[in-house]
C-alpha atoms as a PDB file:
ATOM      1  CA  UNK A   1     123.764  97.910 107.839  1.00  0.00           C
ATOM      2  CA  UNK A   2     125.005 101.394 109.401  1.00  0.00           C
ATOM      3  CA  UNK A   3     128.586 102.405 108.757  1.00  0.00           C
ATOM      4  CA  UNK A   4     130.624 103.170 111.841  1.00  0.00           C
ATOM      5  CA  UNK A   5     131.576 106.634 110.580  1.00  0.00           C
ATOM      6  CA  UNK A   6     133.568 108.074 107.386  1.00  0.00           C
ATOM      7  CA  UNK A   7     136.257 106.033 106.136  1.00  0.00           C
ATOM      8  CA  UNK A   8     139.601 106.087 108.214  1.00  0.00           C
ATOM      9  CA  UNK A   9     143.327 106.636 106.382  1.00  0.00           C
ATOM     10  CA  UNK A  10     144.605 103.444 105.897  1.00  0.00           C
ATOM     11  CA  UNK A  11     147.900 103.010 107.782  1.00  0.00           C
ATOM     12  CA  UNK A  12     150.736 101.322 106.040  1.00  0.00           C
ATOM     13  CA  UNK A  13     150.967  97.091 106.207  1.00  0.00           C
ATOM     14  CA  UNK A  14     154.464  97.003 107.051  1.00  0.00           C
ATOM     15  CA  UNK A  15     154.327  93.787 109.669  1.00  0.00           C
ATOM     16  CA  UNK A  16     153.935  90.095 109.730  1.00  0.00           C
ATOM     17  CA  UNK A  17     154.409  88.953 112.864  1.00  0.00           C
ATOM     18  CA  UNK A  18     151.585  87.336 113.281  1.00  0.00           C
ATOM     19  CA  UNK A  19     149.885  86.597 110.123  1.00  0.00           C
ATOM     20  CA  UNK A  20     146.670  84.410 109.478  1.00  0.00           C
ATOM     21  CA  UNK A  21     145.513  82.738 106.347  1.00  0.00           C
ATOM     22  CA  UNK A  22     141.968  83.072 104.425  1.00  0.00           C
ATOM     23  CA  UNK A  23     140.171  81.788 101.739  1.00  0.00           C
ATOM     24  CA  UNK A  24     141.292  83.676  98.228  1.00  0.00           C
ATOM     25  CA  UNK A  25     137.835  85.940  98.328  1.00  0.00           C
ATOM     26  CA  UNK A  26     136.328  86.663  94.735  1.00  0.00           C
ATOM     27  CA  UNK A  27     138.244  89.654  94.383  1.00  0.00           C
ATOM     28  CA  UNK A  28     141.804  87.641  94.575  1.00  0.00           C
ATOM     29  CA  UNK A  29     142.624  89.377  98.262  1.00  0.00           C
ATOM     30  CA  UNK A  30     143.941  86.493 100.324  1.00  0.00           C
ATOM     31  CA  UNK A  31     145.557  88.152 103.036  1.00  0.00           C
ATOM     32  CA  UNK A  32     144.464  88.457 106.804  1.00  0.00           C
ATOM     33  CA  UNK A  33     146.987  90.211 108.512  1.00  0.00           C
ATOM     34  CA  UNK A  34     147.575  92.083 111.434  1.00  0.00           C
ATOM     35  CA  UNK A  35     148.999  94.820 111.496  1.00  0.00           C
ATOM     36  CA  UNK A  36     151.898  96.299 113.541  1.00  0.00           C
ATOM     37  CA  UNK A  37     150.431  97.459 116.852  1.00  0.00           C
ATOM     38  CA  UNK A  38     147.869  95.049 117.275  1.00  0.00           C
ATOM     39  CA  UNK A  39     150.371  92.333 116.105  1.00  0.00           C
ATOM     40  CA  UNK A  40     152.724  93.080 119.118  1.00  0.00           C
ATOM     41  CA  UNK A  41     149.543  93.371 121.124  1.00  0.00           C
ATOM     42  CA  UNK A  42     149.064  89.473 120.981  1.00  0.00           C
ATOM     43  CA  UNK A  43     152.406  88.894 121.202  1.00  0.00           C
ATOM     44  CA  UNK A  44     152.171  89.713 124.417  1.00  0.00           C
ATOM     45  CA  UNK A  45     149.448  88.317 125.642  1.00  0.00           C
ATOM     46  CA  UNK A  46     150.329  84.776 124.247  1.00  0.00           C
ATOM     47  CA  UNK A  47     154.116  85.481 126.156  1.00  0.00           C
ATOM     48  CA  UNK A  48     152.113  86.363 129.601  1.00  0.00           C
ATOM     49  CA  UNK A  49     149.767  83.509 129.191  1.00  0.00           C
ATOM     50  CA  UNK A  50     152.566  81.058 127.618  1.00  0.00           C
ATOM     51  CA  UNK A  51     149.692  79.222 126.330  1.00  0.00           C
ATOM     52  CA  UNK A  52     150.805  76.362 123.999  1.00  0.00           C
ATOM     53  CA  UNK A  53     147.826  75.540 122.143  1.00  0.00           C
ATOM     54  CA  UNK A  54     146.457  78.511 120.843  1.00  0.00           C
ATOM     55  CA  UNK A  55     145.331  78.459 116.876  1.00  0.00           C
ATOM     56  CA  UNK A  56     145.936  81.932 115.192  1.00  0.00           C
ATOM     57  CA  UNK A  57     145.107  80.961 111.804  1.00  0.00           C
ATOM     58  CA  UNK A  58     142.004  82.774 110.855  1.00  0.00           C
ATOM     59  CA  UNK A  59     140.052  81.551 108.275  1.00  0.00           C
ATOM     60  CA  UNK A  60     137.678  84.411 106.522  1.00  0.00           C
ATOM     61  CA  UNK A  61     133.817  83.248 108.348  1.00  0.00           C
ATOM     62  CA  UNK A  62     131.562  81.821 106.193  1.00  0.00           C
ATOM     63  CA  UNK A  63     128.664  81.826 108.624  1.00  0.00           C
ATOM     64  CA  UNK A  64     127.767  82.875 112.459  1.00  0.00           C
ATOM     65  CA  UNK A  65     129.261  80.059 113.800  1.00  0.00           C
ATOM     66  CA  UNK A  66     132.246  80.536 112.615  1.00  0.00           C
ATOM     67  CA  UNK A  67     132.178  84.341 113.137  1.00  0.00           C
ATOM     68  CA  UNK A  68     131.149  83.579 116.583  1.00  0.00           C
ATOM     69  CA  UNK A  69     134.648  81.195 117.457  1.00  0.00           C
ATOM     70  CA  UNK A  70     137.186  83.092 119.079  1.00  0.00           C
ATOM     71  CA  UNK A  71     140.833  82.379 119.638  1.00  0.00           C
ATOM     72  CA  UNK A  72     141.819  82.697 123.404  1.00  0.00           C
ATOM     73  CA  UNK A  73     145.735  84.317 122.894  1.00  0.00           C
ATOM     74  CA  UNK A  74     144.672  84.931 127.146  1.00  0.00           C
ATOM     75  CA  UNK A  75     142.443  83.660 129.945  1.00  0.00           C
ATOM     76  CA  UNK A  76     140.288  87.314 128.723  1.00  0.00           C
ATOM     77  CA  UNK A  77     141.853  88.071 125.603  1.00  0.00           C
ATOM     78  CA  UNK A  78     140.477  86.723 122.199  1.00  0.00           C
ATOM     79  CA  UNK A  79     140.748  87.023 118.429  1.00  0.00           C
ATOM     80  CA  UNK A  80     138.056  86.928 115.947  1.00  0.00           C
ATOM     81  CA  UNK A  81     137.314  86.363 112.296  1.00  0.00           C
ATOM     82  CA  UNK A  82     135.626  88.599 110.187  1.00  0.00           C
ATOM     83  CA  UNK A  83     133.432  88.269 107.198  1.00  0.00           C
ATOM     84  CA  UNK A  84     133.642  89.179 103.742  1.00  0.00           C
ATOM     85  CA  UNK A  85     130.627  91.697 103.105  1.00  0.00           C
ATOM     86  CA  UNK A  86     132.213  93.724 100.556  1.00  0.00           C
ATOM     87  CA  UNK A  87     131.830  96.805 102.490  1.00  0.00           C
ATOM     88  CA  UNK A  88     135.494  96.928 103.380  1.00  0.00           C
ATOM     89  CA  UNK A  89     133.930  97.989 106.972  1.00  0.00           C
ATOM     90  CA  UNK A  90     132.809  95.863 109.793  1.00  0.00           C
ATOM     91  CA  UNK A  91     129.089  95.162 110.159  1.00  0.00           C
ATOM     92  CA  UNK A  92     128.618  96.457 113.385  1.00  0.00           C
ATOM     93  CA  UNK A  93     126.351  93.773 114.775  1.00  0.00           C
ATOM     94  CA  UNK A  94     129.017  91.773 113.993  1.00  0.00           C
ATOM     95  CA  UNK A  95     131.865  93.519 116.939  1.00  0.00           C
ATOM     96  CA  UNK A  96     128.747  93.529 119.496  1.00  0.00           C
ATOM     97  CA  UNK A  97     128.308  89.885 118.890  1.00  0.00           C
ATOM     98  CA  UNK A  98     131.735  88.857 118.851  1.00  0.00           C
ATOM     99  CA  UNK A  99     132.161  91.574 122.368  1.00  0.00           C
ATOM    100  CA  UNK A 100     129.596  89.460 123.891  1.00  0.00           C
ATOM    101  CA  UNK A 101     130.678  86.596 123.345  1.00  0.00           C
ATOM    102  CA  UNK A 102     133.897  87.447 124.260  1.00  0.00           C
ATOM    103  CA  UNK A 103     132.613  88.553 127.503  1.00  0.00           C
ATOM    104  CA  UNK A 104     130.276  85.173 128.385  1.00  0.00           C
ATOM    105  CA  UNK A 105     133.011  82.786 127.641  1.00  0.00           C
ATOM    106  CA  UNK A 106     134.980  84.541 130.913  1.00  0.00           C
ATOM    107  CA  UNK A 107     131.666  84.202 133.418  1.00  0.00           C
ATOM    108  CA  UNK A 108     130.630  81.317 135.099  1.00  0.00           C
ATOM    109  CA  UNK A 109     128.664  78.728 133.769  1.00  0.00           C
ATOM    110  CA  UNK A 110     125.034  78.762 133.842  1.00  0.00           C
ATOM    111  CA  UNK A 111     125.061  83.031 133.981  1.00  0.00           C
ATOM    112  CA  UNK A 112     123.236  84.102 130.902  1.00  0.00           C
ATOM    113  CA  UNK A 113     123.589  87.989 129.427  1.00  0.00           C
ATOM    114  CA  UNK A 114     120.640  90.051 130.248  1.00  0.00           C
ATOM    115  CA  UNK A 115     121.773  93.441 129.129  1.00  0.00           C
ATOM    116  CA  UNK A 116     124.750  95.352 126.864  1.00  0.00           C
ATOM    117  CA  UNK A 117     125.659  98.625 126.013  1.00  0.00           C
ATOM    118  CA  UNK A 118     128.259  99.416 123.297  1.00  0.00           C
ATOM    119  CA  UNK A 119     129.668 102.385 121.696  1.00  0.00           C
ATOM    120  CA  UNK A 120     131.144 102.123 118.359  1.00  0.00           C
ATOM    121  CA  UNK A 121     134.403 104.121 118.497  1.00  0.00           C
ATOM    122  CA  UNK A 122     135.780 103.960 115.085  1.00  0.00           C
ATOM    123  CA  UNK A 123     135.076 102.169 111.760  1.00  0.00           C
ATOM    124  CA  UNK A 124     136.329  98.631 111.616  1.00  0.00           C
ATOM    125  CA  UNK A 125     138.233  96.796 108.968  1.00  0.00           C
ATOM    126  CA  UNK A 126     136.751  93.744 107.617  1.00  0.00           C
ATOM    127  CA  UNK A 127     140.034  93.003 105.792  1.00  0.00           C
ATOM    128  CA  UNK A 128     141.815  92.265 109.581  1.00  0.00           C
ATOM    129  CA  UNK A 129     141.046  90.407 112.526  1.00  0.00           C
ATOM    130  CA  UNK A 130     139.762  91.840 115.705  1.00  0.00           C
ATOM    131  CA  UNK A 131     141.100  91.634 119.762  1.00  0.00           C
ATOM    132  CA  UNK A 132     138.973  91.539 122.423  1.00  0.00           C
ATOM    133  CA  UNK A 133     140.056  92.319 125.436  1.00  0.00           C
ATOM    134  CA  UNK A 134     137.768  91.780 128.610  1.00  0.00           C
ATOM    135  CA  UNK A 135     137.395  92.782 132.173  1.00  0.00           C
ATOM    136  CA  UNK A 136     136.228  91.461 134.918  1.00  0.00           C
ATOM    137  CA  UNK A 137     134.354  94.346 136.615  1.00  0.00           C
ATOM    138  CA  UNK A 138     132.366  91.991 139.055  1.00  0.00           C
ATOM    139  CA  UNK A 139     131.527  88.663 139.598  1.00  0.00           C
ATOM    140  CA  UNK A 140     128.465  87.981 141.941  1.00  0.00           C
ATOM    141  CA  UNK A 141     126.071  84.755 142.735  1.00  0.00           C
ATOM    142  CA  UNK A 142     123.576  86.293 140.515  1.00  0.00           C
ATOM    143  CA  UNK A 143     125.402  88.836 138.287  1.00  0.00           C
ATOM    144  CA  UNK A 144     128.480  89.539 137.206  1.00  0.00           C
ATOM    145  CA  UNK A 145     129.670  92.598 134.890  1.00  0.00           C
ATOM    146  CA  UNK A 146     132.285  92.900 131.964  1.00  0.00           C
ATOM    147  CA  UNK A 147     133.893  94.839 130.316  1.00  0.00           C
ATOM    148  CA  UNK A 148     135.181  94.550 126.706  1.00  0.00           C
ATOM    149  CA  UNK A 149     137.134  96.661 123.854  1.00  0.00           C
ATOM    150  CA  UNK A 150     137.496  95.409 120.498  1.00  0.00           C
ATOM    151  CA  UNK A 151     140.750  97.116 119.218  1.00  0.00           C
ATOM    152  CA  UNK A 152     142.354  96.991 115.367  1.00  0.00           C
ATOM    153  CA  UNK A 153     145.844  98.361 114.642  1.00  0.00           C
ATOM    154  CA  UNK A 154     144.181 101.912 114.602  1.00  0.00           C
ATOM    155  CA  UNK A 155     143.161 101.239 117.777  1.00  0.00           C
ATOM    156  CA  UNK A 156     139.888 100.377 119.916  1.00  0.00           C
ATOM    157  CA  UNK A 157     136.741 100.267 117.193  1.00  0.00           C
ATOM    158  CA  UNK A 158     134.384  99.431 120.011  1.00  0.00           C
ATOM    159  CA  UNK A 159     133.767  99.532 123.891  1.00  0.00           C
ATOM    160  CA  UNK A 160     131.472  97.097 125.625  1.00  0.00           C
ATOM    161  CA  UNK A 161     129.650  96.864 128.665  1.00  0.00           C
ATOM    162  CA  UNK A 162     127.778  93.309 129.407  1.00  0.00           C
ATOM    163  CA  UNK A 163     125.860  92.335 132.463  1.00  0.00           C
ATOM    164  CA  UNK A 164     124.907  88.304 133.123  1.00  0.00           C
ATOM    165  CA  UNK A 165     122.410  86.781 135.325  1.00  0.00           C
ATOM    166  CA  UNK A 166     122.107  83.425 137.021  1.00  0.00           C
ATOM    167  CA  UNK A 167     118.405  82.363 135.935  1.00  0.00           C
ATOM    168  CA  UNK A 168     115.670  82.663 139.195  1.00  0.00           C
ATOM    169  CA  UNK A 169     111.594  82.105 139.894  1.00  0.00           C
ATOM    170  CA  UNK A 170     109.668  85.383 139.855  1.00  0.00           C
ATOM    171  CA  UNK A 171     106.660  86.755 139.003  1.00  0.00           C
ATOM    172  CA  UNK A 172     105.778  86.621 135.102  1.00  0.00           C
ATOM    173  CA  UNK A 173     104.467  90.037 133.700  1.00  0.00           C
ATOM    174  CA  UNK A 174     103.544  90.727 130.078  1.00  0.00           C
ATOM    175  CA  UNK A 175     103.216  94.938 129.092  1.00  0.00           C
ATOM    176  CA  UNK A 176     104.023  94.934 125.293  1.00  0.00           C
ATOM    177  CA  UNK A 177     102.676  93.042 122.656  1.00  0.00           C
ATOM    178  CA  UNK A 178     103.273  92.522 119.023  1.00  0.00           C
ATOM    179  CA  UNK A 179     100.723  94.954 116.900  1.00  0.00           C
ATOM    180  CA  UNK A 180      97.559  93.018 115.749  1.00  0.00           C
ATOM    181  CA  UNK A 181      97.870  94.473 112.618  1.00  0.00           C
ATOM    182  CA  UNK A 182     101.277  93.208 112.013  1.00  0.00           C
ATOM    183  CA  UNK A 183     101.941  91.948 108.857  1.00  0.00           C
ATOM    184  CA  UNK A 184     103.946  87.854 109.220  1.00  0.00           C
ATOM    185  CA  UNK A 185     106.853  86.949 108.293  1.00  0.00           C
ATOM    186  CA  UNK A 186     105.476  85.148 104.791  1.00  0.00           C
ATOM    187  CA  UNK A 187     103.558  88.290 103.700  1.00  0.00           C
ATOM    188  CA  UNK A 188     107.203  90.021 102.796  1.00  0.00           C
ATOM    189  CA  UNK A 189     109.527  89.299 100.689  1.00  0.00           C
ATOM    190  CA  UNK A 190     113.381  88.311 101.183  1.00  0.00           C
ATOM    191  CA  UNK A 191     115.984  90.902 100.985  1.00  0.00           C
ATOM    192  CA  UNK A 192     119.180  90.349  99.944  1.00  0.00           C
ATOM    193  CA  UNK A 193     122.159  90.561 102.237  1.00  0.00           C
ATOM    194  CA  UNK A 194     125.589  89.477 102.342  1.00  0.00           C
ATOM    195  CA  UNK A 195     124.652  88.753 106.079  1.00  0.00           C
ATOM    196  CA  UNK A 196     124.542  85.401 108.015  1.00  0.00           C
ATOM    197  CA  UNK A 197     120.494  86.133 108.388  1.00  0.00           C
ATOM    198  CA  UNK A 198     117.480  86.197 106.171  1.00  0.00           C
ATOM    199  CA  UNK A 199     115.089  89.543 106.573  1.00  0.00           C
ATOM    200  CA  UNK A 200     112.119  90.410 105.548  1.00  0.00           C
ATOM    201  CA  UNK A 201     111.223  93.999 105.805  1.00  0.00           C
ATOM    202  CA  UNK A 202     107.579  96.725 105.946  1.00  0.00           C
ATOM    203  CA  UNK A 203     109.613  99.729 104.712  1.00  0.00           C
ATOM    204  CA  UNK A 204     108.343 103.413 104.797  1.00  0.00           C
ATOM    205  CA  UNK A 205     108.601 105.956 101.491  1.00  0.00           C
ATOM    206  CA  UNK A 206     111.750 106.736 101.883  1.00  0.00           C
ATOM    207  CA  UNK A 207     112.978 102.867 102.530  1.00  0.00           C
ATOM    208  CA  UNK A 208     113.358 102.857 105.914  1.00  0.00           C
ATOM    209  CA  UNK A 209     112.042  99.755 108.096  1.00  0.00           C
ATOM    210  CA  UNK A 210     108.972 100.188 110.072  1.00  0.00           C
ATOM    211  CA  UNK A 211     108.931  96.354 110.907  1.00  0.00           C
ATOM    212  CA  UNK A 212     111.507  93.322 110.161  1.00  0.00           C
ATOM    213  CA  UNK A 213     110.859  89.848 110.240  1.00  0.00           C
ATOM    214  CA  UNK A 214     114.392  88.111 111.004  1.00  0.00           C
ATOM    215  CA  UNK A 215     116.012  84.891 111.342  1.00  0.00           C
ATOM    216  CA  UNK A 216     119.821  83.339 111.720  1.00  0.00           C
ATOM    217  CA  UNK A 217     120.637  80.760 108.706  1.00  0.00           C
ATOM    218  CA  UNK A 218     121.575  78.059 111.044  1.00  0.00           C
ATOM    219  CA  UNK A 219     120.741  76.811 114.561  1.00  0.00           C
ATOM    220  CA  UNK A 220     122.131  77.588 117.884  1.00  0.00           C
ATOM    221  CA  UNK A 221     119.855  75.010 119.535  1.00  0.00           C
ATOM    222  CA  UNK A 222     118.483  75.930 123.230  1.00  0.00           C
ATOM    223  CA  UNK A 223     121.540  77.651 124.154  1.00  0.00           C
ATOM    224  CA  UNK A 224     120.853  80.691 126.004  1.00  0.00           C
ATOM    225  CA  UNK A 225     124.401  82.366 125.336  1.00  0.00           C
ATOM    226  CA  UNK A 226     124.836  81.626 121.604  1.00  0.00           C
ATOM    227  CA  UNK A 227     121.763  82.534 120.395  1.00  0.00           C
ATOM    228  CA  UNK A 228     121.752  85.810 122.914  1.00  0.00           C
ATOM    229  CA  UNK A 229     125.194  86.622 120.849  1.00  0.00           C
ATOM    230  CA  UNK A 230     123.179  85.739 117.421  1.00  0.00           C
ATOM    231  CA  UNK A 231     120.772  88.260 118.075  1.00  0.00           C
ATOM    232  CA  UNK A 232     123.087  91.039 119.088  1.00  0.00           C
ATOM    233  CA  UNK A 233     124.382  90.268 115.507  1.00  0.00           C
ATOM    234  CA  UNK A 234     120.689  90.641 114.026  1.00  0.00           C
ATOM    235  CA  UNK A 235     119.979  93.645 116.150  1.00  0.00           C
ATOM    236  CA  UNK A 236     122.085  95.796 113.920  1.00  0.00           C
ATOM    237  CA  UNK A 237     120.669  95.524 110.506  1.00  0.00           C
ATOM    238  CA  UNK A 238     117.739  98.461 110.722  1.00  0.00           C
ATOM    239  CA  UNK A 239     117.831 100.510 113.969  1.00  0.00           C
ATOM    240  CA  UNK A 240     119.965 103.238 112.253  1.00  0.00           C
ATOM    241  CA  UNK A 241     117.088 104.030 109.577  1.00  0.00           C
ATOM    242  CA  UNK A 242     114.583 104.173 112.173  1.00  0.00           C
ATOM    243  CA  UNK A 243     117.067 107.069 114.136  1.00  0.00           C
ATOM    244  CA  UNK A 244     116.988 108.790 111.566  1.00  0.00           C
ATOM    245  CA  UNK A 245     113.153 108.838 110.388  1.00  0.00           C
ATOM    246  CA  UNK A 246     112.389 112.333 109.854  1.00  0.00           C
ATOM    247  CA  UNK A 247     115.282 113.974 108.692  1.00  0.00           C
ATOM    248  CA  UNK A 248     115.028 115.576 105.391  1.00  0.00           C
ATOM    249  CA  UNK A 249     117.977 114.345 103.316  1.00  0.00           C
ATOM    250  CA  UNK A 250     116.763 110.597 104.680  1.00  0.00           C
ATOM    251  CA  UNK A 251     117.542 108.475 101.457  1.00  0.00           C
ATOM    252  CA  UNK A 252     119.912 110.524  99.639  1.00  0.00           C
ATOM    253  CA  UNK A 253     122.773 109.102 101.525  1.00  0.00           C
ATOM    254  CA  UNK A 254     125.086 110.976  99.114  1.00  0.00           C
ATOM    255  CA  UNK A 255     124.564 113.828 101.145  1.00  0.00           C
ATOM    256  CA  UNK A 256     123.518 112.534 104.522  1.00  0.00           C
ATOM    257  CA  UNK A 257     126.693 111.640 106.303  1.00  0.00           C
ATOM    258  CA  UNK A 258     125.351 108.886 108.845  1.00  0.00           C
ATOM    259  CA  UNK A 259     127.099 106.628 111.386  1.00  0.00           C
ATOM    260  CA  UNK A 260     125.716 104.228 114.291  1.00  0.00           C
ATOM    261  CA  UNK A 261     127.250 105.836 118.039  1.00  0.00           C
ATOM    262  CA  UNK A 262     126.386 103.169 120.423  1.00  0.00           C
ATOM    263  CA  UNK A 263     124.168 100.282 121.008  1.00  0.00           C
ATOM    264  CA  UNK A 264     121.680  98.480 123.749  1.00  0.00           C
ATOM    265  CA  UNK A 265     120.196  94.945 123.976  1.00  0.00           C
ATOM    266  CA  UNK A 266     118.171  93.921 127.010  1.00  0.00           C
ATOM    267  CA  UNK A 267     117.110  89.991 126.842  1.00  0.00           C
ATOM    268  CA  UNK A 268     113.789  89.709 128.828  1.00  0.00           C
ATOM    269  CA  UNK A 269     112.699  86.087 127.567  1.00  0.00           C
ATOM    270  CA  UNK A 270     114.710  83.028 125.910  1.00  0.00           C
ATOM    271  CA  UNK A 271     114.312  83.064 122.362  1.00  0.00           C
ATOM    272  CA  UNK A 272     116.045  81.097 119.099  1.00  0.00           C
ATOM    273  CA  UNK A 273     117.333  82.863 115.998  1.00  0.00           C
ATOM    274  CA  UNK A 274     116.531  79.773 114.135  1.00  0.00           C
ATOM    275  CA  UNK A 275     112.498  81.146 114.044  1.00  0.00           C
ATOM    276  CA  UNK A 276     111.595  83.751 113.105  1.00  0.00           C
ATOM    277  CA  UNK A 277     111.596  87.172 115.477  1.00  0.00           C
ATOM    278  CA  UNK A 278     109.774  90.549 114.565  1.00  0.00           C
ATOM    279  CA  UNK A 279     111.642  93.654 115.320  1.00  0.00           C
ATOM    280  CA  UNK A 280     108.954  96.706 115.204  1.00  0.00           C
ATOM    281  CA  UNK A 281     110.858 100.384 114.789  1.00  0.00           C
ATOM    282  CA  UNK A 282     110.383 103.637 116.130  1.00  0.00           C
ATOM    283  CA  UNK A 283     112.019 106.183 115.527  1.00  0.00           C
ATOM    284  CA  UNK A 284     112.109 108.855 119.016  1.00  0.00           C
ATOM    285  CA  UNK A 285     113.074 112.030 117.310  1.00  0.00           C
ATOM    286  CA  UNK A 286     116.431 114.396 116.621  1.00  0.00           C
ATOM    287  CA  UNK A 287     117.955 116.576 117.712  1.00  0.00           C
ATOM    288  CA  UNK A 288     121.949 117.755 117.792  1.00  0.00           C
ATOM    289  CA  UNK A 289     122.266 115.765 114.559  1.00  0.00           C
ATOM    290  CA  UNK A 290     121.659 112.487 116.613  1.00  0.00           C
ATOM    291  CA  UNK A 291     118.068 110.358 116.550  1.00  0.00           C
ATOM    292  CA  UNK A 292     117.133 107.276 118.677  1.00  0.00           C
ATOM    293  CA  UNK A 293     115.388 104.445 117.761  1.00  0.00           C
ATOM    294  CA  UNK A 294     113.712 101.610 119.814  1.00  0.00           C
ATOM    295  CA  UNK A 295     113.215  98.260 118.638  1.00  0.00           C
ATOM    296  CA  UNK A 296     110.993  95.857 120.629  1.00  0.00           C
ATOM    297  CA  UNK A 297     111.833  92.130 119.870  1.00  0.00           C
ATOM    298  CA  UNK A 298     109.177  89.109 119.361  1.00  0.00           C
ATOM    299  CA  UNK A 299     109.046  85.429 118.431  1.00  0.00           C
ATOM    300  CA  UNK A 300     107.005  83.959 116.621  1.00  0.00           C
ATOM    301  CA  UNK A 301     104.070  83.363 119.353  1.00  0.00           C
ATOM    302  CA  UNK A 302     103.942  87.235 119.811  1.00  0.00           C
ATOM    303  CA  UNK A 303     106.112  87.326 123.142  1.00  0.00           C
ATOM    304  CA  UNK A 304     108.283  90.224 123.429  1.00  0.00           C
ATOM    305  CA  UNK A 305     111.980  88.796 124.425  1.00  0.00           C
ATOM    306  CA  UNK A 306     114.378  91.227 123.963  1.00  0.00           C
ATOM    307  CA  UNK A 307     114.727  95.353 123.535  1.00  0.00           C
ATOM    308  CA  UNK A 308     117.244  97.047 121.474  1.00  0.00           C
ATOM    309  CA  UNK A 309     118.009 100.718 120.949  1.00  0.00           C
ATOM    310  CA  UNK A 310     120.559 102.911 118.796  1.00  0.00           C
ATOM    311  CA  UNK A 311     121.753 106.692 118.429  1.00  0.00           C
ATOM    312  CA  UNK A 312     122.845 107.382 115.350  1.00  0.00           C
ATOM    313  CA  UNK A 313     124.345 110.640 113.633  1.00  0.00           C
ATOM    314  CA  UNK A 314     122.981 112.105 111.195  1.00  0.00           C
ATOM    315  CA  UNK A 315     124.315 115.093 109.229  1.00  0.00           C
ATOM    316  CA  UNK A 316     124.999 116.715 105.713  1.00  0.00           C
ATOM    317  CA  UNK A 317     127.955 115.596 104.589  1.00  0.00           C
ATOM    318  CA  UNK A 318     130.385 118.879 104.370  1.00  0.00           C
END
């Protein structure tokens, strides 16, 4: 659950252009607006597109699916929901999934994400929605390349790079494995989350996760694309511990300033997020207050599917 950085100045919530409507949340907030900039923003894009049918009420999400629906306002323009974590700040597995998803609903059918690579440019606000804004860098018989940034009213909160492939035959080579030694998912315990997942965590002595057992709470089916976007969303949870293994104020996070930089996902095999998938952790080391961690994803059966890696910043907070 890494924040994106220190907490930005609020700007003032002087607009209401466009305005959608959530749930009343426990604390009594009901509003979901956008704000000025980004407000005018859509505007826009809904007057260039003159698109008639577009739905810009945003209900707060109540689970991935619904976090995963986005609003067209353009042929490569879309709005997204958040959830309510109680953070106040975006969960940023949350903006890669949504960026993805953005991205594969602009490719042509059948093309299936392979790779991403994301930087997370400011902290996001879970109180607003989010615009994401994709182009078309390439499209090819067997790839084709986007790009995608995920603005606010303060401005862009993350920048995307996706590549998708058009399945082929080749050769089928195995080089990493899940540990023997592994412990399974029903030798650890559930942790609680405000996330749409369950995990189940081997933690080090200072809390951090070694290995994390992980699943979605509902069901994408067989589709390559959604449950490639649901895993970006798991991918988030514990890489930013694992950066920062090592450093001496780990765990005292009352005087470690931390903050994820940027994120990568390769997809090697399909997988579901329905079963469970082990995520084993290394961290690779710091240095310039930054650390890198490696996750290496399996299913259940042991076969590694997918790759994910973070920097994250680490420092003493001044």
């Amino acid at each position: 659950m890494p924040p994106w950085g220190e907490k930005n100045r609020r700007e003032s919530t002087t607009q209401k252009t466009v305005e959608g409507s959530r749930p009343t949340r426990v604390d009594g907030e009901v509003s979901f607006v956008c704000k000025k900039h980004l407000s005018q923003r859509v505007i826009d894009l809904l007057e260039s597109w003159q698109a008639q049918s577009v739905t810009l009420e945003l209900p707060l999400a109540t689970d991935l699916h619904t976090l995963l629906t986005l609003d067209a306002v353009s042929p490569d323009a879309f709005l997204a929901p958040s959830a309510h974590t109680g953070w106040g700040r975006i969960y940023g597995g949350q903006a890669i999934a949504q960026a993805l998803r953005a991205a594969a609903l602009t490719v042509n059918d059948g093309q299936i994400p392979h790779s991403m690579h994301a930087y997370y440019v400011r902290q996001g606000d879970e109180a607003a929605p989010v615009l994401y804004e994709v182009q078309r860098i390439r499209d090819g018989r067997s790839f084709s390349t986007r790009q995608v940034v995920a603005s606010q009213s303060g401005g862009a909160i993350l920048n995307c790079i996706a590549s998708f492939h058009t399945p082929e035959e080749s050769e089928e080579r195995e080089a990493t494995f899940l540990p023997s030694d592994a412990p399974q998912s029903d030798d650890l315990e559930d942790e609680e989350t405000p996330l749409f997942f369950q995990t189940r965590a081997q933690r080090d002595n200072h809390g951090m996760a070694t290995l994390a057992w992980m699943r979605a709470n509902e069901s994408f089916g067989d589709d390559p694309v959604m449950n490639a976007c649901a895993l970006a969303y798991l991918s988030d949870e514990h890489l930013l511990g694992a950066a920062l293994t090592g450093h001496s104020l780990i765990g005292d996070f009352e005087k470690l300033m931390t903050a994820s930089l940027d994120h990568v996902l390769w997809f090697h095999r399909p997988l579901r997020v329905d079963d469970w998938l082990c995520f084993t952790l290394d961290g690779q080391g710091m240095s310039d207050a930054r650390g890198l961690s490696i996750a290496r994803v399996f299913d259940r059966a042991g076969t590694h599917v997918a790759t994910a890696a973070q920097e994250a910043l680490g420092r003493p907070r001044r």
